[in-house]
C-alpha atoms as a PDB file:
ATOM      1  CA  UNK A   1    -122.787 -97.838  -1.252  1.00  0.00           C
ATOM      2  CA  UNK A   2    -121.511 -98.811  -4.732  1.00  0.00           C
ATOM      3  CA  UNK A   3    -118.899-100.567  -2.189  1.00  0.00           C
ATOM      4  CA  UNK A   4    -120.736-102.445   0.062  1.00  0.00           C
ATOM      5  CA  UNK A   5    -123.025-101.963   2.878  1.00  0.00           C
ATOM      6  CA  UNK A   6    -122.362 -99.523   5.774  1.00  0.00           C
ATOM      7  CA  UNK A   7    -123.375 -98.232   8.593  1.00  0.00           C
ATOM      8  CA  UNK A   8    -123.124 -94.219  10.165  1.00  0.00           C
ATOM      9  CA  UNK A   9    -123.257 -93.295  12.887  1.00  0.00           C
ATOM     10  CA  UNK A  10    -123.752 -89.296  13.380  1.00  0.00           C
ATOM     11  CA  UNK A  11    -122.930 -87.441  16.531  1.00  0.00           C
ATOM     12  CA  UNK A  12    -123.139 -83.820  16.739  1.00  0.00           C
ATOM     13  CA  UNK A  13    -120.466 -82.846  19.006  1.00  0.00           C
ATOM     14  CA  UNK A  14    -121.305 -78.862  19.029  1.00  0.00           C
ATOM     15  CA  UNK A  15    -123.230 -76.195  17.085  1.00  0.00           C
ATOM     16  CA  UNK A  16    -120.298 -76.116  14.171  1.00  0.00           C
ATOM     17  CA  UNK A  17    -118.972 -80.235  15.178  1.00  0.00           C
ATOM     18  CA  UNK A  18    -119.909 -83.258  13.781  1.00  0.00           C
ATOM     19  CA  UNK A  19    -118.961 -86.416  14.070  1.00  0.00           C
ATOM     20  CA  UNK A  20    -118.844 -89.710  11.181  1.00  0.00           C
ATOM     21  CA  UNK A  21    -118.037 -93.361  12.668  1.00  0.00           C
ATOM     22  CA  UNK A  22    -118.417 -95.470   9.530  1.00  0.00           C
ATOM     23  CA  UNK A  23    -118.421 -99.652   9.755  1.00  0.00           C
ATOM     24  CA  UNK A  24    -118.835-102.175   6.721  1.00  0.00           C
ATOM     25  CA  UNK A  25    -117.182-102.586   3.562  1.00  0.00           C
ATOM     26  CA  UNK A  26    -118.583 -98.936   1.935  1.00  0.00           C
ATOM     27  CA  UNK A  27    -117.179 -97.226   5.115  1.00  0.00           C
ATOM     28  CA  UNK A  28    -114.608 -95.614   2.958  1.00  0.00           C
ATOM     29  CA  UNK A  29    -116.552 -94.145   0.161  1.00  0.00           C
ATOM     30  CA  UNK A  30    -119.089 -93.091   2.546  1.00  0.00           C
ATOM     31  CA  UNK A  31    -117.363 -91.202   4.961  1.00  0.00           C
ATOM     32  CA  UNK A  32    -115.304 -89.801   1.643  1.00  0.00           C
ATOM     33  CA  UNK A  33    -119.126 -88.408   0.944  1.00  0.00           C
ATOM     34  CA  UNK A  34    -120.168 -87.539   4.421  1.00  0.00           C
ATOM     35  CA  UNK A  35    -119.719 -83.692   4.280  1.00  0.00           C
ATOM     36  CA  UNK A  36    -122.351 -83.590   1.231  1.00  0.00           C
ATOM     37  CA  UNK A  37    -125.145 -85.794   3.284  1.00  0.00           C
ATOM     38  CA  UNK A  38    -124.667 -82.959   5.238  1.00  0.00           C
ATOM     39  CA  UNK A  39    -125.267 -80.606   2.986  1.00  0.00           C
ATOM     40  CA  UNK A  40    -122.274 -79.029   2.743  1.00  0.00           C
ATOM     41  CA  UNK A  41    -122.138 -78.163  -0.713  1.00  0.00           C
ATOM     42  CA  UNK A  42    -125.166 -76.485  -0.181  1.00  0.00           C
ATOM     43  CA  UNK A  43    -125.104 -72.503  -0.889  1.00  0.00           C
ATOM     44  CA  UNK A  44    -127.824 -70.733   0.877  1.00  0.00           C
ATOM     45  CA  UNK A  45    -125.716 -67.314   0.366  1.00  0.00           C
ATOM     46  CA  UNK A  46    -128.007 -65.871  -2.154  1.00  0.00           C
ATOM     47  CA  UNK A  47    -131.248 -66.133  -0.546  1.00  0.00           C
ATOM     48  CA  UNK A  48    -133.438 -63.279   0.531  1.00  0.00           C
ATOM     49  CA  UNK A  49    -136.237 -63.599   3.183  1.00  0.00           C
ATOM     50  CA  UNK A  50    -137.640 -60.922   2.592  1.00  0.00           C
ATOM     51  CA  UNK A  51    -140.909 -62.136   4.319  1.00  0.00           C
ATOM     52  CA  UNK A  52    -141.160 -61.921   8.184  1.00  0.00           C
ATOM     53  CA  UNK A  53    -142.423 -65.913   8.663  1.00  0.00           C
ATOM     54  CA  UNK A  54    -138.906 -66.753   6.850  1.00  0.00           C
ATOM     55  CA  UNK A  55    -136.635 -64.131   8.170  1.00  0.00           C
ATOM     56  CA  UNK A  56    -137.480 -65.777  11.609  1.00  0.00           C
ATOM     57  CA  UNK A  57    -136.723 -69.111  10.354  1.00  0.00           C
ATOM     58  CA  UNK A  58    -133.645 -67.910   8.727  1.00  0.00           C
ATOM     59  CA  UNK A  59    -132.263 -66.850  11.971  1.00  0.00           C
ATOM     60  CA  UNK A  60    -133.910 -69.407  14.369  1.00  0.00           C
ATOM     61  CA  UNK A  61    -131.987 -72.575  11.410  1.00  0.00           C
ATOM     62  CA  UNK A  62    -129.077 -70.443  10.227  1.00  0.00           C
ATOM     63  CA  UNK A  63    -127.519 -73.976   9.947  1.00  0.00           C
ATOM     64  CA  UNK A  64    -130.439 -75.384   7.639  1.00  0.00           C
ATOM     65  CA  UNK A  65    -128.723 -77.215   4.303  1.00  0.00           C
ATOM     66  CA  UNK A  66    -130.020 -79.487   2.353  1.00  0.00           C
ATOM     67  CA  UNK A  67    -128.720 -82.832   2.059  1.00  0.00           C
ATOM     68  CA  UNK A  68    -127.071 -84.685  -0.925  1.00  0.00           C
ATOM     69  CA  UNK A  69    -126.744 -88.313  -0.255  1.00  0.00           C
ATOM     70  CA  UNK A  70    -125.756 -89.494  -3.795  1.00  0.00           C
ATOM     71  CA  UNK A  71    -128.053 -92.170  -3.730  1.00  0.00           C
ATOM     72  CA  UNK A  72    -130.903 -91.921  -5.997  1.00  0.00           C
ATOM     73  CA  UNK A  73    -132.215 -95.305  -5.293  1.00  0.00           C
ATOM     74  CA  UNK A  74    -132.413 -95.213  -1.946  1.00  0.00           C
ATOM     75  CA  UNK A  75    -134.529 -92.011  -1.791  1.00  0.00           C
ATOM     76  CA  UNK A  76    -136.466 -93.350  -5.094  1.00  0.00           C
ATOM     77  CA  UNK A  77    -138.165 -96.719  -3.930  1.00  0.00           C
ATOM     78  CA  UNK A  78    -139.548 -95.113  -0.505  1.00  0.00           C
ATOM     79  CA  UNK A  79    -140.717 -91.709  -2.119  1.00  0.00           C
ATOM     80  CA  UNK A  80    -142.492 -94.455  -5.014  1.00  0.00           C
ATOM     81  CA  UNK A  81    -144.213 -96.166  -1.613  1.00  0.00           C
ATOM     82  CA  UNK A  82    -145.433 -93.055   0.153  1.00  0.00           C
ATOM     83  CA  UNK A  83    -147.642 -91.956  -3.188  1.00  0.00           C
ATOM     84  CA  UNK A  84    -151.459 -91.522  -2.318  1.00  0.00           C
ATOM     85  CA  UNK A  85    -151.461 -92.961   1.007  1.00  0.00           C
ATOM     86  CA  UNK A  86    -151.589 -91.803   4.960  1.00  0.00           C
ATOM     87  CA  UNK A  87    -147.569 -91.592   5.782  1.00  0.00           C
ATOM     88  CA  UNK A  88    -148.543 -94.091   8.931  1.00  0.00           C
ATOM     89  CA  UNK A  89    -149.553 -96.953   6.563  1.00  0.00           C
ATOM     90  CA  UNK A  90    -146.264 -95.781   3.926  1.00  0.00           C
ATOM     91  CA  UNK A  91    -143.675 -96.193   7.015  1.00  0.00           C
ATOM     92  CA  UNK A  92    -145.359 -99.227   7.998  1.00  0.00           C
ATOM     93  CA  UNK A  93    -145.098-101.194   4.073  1.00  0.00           C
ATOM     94  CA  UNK A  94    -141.727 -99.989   4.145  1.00  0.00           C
ATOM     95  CA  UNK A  95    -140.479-101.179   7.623  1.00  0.00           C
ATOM     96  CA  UNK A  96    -141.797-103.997   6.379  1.00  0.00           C
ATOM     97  CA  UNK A  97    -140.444-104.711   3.383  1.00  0.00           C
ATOM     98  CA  UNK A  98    -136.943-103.716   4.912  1.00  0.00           C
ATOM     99  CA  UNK A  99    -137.323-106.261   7.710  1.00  0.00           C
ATOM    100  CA  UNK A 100    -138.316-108.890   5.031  1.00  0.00           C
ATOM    101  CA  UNK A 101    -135.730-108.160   2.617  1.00  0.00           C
ATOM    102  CA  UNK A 102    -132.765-106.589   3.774  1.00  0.00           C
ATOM    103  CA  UNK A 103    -129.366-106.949   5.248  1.00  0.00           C
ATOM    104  CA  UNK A 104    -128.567-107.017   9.056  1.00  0.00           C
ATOM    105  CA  UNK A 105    -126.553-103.791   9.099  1.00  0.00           C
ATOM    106  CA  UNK A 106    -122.322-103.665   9.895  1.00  0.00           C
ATOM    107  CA  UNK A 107    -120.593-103.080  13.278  1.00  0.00           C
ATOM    108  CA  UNK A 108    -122.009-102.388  16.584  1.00  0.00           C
ATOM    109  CA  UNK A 109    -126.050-101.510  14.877  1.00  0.00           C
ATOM    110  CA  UNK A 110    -128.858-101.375  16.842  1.00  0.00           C
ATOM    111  CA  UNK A 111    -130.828-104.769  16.908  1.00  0.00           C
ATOM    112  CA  UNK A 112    -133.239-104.721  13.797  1.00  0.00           C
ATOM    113  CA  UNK A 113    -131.087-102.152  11.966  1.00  0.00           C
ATOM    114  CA  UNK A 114    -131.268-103.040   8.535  1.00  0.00           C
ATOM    115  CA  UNK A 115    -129.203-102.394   5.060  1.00  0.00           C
ATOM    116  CA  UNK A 116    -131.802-101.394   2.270  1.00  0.00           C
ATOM    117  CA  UNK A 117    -131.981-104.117  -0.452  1.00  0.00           C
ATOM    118  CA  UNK A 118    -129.860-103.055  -3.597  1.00  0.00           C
ATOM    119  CA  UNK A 119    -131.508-102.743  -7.282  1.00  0.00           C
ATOM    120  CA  UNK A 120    -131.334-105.948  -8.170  1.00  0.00           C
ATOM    121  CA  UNK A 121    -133.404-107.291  -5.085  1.00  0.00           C
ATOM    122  CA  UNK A 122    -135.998-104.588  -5.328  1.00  0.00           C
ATOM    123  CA  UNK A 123    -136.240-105.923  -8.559  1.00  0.00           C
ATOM    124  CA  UNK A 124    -136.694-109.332  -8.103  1.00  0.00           C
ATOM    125  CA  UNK A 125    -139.277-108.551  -5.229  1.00  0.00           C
ATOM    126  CA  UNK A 126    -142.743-111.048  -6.291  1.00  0.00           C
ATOM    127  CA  UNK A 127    -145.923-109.032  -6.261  1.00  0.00           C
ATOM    128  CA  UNK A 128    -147.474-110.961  -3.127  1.00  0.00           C
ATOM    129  CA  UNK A 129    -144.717-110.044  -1.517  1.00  0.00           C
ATOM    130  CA  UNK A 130    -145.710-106.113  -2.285  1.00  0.00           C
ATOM    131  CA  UNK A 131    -149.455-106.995  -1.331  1.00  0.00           C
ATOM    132  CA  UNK A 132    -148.430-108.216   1.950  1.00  0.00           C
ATOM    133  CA  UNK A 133    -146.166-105.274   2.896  1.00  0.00           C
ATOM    134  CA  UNK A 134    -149.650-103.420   1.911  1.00  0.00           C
ATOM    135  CA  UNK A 135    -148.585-102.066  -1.341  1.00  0.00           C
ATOM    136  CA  UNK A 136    -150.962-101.494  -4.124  1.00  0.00           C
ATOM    137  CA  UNK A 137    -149.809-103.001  -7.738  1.00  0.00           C
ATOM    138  CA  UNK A 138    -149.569 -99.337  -8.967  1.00  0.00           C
ATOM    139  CA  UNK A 139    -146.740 -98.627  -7.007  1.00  0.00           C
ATOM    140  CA  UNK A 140    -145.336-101.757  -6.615  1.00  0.00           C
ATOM    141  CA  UNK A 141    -144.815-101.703 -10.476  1.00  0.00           C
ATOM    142  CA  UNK A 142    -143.980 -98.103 -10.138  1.00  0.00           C
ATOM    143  CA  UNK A 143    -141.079 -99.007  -7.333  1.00  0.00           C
ATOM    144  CA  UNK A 144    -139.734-102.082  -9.629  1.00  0.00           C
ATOM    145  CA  UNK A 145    -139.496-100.231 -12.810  1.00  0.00           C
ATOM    146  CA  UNK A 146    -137.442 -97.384 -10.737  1.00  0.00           C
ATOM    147  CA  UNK A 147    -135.107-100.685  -9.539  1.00  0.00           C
ATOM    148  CA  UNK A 148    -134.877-101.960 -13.157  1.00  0.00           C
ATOM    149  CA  UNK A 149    -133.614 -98.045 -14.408  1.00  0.00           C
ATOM    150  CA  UNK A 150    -131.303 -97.590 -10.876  1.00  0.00           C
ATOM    151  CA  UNK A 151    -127.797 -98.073 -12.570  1.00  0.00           C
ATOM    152  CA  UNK A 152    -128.491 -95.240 -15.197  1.00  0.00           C
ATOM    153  CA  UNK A 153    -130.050 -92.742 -12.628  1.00  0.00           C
ATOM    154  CA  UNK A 154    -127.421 -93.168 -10.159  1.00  0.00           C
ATOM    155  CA  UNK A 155    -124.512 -92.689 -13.440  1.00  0.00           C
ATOM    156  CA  UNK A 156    -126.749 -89.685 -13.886  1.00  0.00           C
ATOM    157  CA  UNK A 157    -126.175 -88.241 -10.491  1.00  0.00           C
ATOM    158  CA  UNK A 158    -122.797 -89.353 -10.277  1.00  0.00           C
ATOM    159  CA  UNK A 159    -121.820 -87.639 -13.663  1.00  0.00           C
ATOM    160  CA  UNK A 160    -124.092 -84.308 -13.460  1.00  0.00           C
ATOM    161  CA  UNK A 161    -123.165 -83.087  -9.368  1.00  0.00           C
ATOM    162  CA  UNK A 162    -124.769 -79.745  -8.840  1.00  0.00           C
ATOM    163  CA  UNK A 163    -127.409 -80.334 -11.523  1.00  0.00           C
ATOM    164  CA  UNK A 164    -130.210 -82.416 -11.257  1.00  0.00           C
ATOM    165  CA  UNK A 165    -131.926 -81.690 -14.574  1.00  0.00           C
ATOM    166  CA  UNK A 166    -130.690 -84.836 -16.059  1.00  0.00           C
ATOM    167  CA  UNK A 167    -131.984 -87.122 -13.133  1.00  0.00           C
ATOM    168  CA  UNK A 168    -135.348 -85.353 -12.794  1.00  0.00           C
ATOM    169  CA  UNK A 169    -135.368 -86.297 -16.836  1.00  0.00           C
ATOM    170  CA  UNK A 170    -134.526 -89.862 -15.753  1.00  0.00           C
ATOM    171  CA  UNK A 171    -137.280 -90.104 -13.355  1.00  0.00           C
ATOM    172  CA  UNK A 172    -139.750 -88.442 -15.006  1.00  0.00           C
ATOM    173  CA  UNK A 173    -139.493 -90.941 -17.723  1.00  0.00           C
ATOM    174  CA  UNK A 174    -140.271 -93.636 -15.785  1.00  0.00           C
ATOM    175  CA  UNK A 175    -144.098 -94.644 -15.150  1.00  0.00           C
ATOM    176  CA  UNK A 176    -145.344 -93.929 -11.700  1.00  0.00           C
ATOM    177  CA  UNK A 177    -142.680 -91.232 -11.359  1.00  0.00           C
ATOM    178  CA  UNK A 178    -144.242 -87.939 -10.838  1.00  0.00           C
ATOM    179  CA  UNK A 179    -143.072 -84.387  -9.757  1.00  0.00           C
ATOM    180  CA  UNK A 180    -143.923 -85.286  -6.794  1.00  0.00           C
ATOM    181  CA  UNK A 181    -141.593 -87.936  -6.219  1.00  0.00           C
ATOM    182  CA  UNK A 182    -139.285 -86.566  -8.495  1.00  0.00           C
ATOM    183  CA  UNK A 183    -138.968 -83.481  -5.783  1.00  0.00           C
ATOM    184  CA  UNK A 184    -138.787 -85.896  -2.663  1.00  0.00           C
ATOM    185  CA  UNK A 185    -135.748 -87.701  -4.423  1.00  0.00           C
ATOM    186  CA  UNK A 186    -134.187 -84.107  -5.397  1.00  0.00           C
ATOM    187  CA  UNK A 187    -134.618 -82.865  -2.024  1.00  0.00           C
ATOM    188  CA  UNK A 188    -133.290 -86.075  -0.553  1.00  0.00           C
ATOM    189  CA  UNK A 189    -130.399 -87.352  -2.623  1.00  0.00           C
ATOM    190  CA  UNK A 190    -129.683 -84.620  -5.122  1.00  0.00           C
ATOM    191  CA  UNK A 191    -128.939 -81.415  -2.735  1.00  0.00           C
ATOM    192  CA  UNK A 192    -131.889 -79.536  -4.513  1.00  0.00           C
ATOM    193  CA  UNK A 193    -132.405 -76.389  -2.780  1.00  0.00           C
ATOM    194  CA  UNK A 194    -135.388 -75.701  -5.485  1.00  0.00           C
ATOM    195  CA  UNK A 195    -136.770 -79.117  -5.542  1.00  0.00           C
ATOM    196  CA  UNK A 196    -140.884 -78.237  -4.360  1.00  0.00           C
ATOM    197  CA  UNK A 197    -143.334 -81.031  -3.703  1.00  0.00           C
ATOM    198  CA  UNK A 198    -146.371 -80.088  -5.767  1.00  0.00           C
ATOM    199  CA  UNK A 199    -148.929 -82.146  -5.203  1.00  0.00           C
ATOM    200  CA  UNK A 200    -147.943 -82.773  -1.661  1.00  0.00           C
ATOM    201  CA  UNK A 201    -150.960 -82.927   0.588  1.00  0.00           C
ATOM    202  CA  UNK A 202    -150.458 -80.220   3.172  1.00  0.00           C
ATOM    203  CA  UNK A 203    -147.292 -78.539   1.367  1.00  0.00           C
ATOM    204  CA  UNK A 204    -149.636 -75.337  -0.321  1.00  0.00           C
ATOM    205  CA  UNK A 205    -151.877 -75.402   2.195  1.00  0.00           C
ATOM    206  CA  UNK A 206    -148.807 -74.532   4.635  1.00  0.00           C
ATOM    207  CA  UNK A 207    -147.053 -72.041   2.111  1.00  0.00           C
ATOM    208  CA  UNK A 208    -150.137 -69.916   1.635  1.00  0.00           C
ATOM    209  CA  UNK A 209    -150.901 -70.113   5.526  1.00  0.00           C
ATOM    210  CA  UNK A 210    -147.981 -68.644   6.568  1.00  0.00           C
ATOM    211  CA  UNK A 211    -147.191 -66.000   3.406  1.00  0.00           C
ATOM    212  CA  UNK A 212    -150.542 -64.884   2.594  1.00  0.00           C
ATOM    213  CA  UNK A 213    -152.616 -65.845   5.808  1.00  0.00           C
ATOM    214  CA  UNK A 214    -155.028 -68.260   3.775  1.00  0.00           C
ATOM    215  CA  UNK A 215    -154.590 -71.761   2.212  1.00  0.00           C
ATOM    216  CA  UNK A 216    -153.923 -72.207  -1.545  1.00  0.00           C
ATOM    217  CA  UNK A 217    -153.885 -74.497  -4.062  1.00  0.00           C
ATOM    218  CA  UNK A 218    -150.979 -75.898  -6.156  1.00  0.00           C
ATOM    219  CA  UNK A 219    -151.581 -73.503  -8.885  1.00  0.00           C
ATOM    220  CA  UNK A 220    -151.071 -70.366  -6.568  1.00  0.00           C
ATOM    221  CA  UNK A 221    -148.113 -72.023  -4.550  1.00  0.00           C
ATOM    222  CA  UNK A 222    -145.952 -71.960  -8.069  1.00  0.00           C
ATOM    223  CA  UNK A 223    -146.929 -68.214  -7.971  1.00  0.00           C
ATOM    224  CA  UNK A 224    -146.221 -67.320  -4.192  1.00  0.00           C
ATOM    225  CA  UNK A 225    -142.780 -69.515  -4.609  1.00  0.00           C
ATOM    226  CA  UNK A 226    -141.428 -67.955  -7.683  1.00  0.00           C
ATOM    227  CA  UNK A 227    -139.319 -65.056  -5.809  1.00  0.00           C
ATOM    228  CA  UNK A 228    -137.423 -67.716  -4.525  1.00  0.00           C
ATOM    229  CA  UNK A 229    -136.617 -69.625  -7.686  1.00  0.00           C
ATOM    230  CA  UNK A 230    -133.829 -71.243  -6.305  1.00  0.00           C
ATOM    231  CA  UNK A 231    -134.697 -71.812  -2.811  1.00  0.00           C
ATOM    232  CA  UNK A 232    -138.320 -72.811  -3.312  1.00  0.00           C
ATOM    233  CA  UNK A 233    -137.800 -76.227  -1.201  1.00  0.00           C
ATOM    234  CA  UNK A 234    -135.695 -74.129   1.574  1.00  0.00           C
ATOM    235  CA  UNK A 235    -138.788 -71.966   1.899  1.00  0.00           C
ATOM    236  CA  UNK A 236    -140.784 -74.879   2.530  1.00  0.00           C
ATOM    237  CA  UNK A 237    -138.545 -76.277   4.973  1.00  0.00           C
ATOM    238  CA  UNK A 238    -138.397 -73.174   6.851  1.00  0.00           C
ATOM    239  CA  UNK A 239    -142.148 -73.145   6.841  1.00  0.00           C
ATOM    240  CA  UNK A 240    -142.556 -76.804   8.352  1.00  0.00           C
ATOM    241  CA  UNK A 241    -140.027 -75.686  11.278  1.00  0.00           C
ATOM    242  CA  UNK A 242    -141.832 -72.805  11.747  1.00  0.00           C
ATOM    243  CA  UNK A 243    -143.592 -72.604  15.813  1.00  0.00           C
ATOM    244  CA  UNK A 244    -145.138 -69.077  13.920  1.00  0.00           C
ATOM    245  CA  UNK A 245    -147.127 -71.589  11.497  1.00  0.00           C
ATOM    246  CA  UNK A 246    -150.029 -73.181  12.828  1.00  0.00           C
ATOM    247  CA  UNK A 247    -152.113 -74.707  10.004  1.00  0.00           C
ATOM    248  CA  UNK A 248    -155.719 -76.114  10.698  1.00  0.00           C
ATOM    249  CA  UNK A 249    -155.355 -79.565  10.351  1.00  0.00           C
ATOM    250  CA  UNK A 250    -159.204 -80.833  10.973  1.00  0.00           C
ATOM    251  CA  UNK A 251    -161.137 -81.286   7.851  1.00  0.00           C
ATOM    252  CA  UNK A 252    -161.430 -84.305   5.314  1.00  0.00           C
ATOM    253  CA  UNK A 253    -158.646 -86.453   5.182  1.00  0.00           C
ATOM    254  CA  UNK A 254    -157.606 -89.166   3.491  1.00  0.00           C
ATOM    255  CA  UNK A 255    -158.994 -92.565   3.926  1.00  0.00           C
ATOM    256  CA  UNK A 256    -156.934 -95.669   5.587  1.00  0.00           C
ATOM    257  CA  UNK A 257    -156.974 -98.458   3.012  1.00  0.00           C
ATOM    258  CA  UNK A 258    -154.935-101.435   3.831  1.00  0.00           C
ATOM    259  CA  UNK A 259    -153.595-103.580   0.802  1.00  0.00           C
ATOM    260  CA  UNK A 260    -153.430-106.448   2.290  1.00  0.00           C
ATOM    261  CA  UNK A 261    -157.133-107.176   2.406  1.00  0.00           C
ATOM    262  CA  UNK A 262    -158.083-105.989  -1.549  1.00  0.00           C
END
């Protein structure tokens, strides 16, 4: 936090009950923000089903929100890392660079538990540093330009609640920064109940599977979506919690590559 590091811990204590234990020096201001991480400035009053896959979901996740953490950053770096590769060798670069780099976390933490570097540190990251967490230059450079613009996107976010217009501007400006990632930060930090992945490897394929019974493309997906302007990314949530969704997963896929040895 703009305070200092901290750690949460989360306990659900009933269907309608949770729980925020906070330790470090940003314990304040983050338990100050911990109803919005939980999305609870999240409306989902005006959305319609309408569609028998979602009313299901609807009523199997009534509690469904999505999440606002505030921090732009944080969502930013790791979205920037998961670009164009298998999500095994993403997690792995950025466990990585986390246990290289960052902070043993406050208060009673699980061993290993680590505080994500700030701006500044991503920033001053070397490149051989990025090759050996198996990141490709592309989005290392990508990942250290986001670092370098951090202050103003998180003003952005901080000054523009409820509307992440300006941000998405931010991030779009920034080489390496997508709609893609743009939509994983929204979804992730801004509380973006619209925020949809295109371009996301299986997303389409899943929409079209379970609303029209066939997999589409990108192109359709902004079609089948548009009903739901609004709640476009809740509809895809619903859909990936879905057990009335199974989506063939054999096929091509995408190759391993590991950075390290390039």
């Amino acid at each position: 936090m703009p305070s200092g590091p901290v750690t949460l811990a989360i306990d659900q204590l009933s269907p309608v009950h949770v729980r925020g234990t906070a330790w470090g020096p940003g314990s304040a201001e983050q338990l100050e923000r911990f109803p919005r991480l939980l999305g609870a400035e999240d409306d989902p009053s005006s959305f319609v089903p309408h569609h028998p896959v979602l009313v299901d979901g609807a009523r199997r996740f009534a509690g469904l929100r999505v999440p606002a953490s505030g921090r732009v950053l944080e969502a930013l770096i790791p979205a920037v890392i998961e670009q164009k590769v298998l999500g095994i060798d993403a997690f792995a670069a950025w466990r990585r660079l986390n246990v290289r780099f960052g902070e043993p976390a406050p208060g009673p933490a699980p061993d290993g538990l680590r505080v994500l570097p700030d701006a500044e540190q991503w920033a001053a990251i070397p490149s051989w540093e990025w090759h050996l967490a198996g990141v490709d230059p592309a989005r290392s450079r990508a990942a250290q330009a986001c670092a370098r613009l951090a202050p103003r996107l998180e003003r952005l976010a901080a000054t523009h609640p409820g509307d992440p217009a300006p941000v998405y501007r931010g991030l779009r400006s920034i080489p390496g920064v997508g709609v893609w990632t743009a939509a994983e930060v929204g979804s992730r930090a801004l509380g973006d109940a619209d925020a949809v992945p295109f371009g996301d490897y299986h997303v389409a394929k899943d929409v079209g599977v379970a609303l029209l019974g066939r997999q589409i493309d990108d192109v359709e997906l902004a079609e089948v979506l548009e009903p739901w302007r609004g709640h476009r990314f809740r509809v895809v949530q619903l859909i990936r919690l879905s057990p009335l969704v199974h989506t063939e997963r054999r096929g091509p896929r995408m190759a391993r590559v590991d950075h390290r040895r390039i």
